[in-house]
Protein backbone atom coordinates (compact mmCIF):
# COMPACT_ATOMS: atom_id res chain seq x y z
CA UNK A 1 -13.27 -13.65 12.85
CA UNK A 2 -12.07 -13.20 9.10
CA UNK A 3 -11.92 -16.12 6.45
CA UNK A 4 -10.78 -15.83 3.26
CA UNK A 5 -14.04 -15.01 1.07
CA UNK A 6 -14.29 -13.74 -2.73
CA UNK A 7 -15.30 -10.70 -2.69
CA UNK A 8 -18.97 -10.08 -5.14
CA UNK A 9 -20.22 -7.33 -6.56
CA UNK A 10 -19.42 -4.36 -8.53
CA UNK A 11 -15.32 -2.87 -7.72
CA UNK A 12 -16.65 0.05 -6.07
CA UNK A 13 -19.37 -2.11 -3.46
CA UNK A 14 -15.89 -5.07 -3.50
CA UNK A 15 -14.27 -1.58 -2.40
CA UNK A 16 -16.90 -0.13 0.23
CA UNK A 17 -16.86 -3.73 1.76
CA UNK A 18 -12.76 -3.94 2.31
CA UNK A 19 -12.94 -0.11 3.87
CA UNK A 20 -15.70 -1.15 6.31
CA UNK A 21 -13.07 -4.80 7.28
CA UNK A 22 -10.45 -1.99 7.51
CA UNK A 23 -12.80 -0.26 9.97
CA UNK A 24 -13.49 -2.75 12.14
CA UNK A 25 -10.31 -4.15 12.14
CA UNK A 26 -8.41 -1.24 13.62
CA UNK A 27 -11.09 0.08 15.75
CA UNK A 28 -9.84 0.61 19.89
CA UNK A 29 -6.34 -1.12 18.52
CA UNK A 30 -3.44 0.89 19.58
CA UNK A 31 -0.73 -0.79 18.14
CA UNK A 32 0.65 0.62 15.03
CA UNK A 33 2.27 -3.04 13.81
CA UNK A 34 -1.06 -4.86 14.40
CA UNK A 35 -2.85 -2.83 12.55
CA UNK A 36 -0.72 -2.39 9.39
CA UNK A 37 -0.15 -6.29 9.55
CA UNK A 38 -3.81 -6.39 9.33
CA UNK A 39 -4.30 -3.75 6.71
CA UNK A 40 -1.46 -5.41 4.42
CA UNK A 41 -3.39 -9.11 4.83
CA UNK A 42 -6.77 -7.37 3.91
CA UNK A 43 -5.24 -5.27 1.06
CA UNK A 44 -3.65 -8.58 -0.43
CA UNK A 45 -7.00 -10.51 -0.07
CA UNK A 46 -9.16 -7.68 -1.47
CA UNK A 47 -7.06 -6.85 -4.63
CA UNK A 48 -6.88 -8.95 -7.11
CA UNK A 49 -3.54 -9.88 -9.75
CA UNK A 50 -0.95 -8.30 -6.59
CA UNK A 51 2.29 -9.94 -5.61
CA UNK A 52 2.75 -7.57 -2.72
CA UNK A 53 0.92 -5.64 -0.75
CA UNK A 54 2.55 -3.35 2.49
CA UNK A 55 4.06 -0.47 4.02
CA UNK A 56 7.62 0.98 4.33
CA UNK A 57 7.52 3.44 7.44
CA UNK A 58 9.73 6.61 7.92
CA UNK A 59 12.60 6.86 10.67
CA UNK A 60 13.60 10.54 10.04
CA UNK A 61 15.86 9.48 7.51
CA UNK A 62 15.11 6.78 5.24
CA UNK A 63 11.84 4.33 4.73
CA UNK A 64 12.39 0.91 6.22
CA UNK A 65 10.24 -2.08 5.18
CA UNK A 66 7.20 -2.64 7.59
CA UNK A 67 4.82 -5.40 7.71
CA UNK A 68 3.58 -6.61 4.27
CA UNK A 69 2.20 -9.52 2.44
CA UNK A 70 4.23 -10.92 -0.35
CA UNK A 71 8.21 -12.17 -1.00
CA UNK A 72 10.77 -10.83 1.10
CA UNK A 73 11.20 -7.33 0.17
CA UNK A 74 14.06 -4.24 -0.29
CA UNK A 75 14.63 -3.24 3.95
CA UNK A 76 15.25 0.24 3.77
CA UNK A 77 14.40 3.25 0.27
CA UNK A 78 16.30 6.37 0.63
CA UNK A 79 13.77 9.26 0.30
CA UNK A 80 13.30 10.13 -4.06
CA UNK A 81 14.28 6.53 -4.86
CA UNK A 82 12.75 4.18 -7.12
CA UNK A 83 8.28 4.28 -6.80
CA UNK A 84 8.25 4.53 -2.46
CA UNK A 85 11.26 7.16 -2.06
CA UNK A 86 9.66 9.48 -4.85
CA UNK A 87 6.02 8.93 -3.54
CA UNK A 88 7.82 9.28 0.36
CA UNK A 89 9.52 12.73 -0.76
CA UNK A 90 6.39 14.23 -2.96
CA UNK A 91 3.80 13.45 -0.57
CA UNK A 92 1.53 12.06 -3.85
CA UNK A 93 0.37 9.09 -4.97
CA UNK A 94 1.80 7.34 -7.84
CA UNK A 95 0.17 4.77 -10.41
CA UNK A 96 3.24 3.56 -12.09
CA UNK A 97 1.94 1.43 -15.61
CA UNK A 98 5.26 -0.05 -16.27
CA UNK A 99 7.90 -0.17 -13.49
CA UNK A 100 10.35 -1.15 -15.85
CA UNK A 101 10.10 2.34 -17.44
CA UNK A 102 9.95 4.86 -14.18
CA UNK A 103 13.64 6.47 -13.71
CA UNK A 104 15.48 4.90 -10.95
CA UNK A 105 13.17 1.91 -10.05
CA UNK A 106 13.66 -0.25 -7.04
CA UNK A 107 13.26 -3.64 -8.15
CA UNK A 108 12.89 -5.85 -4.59
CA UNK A 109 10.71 -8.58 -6.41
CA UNK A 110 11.37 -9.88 -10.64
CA UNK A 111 7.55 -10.31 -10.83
CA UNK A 112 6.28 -6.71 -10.63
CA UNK A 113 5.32 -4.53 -13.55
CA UNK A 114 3.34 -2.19 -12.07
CA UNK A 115 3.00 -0.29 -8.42
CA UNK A 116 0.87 2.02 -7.14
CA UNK A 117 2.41 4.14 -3.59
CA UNK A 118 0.02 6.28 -1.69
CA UNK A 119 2.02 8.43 0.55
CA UNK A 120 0.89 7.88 4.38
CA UNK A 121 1.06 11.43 5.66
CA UNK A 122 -0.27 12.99 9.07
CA UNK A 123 -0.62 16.87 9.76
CA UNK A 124 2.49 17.62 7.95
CA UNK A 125 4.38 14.37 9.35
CA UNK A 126 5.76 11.72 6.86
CA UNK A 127 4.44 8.56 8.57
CA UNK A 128 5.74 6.28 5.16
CA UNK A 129 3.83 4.64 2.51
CA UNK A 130 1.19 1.75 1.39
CA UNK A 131 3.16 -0.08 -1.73
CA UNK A 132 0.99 -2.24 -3.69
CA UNK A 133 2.74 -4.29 -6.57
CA UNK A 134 1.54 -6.00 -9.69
CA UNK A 135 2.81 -8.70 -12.24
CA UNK A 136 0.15 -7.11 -14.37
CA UNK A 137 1.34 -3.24 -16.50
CA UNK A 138 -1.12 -1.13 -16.19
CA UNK A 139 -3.00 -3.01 -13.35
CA UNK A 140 -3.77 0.08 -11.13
CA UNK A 141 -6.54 2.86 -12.45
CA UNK A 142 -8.18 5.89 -11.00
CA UNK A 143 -10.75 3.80 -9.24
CA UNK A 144 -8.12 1.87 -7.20
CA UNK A 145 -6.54 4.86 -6.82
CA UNK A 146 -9.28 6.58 -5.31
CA UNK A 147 -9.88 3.28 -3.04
CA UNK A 148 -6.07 3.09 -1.51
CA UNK A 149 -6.25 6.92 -0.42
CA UNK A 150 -9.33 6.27 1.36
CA UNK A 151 -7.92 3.20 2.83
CA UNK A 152 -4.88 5.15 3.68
CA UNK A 153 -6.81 8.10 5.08
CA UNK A 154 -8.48 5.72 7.46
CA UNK A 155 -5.52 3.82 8.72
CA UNK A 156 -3.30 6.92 8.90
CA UNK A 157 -5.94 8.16 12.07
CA UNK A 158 -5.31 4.78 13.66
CA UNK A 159 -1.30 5.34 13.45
């Protein structure tokens, strides 16, 4: 059972400690919603100064809002619009500083400043994205960076 704990020590052991929860959580689960529901709580937990934390999946044509943590959110991102639909259609991560400055943002919540999309991608099959907001600029560095594609990585096996 899970309970809402602050997570000590350094980023990086704060970091080896929410892949493990990610771990356990999705181990022998099948379902694809239950464990991204999961993953979005645990990302929101671990991570602090987010507003939203989730996924938008891919249908073959567009991304379409899956579960998430955080206000009600844009449904469906064509692919190479705004953060998601760029990330979606390059396949690469992006740490955006300033959302208010990237070409053709989406903005689904007032709060956010900065994002950070990790593409969810397996074999050569689009699967959709992890979108992680902040009402912080320049929240996001290389070391969360690093963290979400691991965490992605993980879950994407599961899916």
């Amino acid at each position: 059972m899970f309970e809402n704990i602050a997570y000590s020590g350094t980023r990086e052991e704060q970091y080896q400690t929410a892949l493990s929860q990610l771990q356990s959580l999705i181990a022998d689960e099948p379902d694809r919603v239950a464990n991204l529901a999961n993953a979005s709580a645990l990302l929101k937990q671990c991570l602090n100064d987010t507003n939203w934390a989730g996924f938008y999946l891919y249908d073959g044509k567009e991304l379409v809002l899956g579960p998430f943590q955080g206000l009600p959110a844009c449904i469906r991102i064509p692919l190479g619009k705004g953060v998601c639909g760029t990330s979606a259609s390059e396949r690469r991560t992006l740490r955006i500083a300033d959302v208010h400055e990237f070409p053709g943002h989406i903005a689904c919540d007032a709060a956010s400043n900065s994002e950070i999309v990790v593409p969810l991608v397996k074999g050569d099959t689009l699967i959709g994205v992890l979108d992680i907001d902040s009402p912080l600029k320049e929240r996001f560095d290389a070391q969360d960076q690093a963290f979400l594609e691991q965490f992605a990585e993980i879950l994407v096996k599961a899916l």
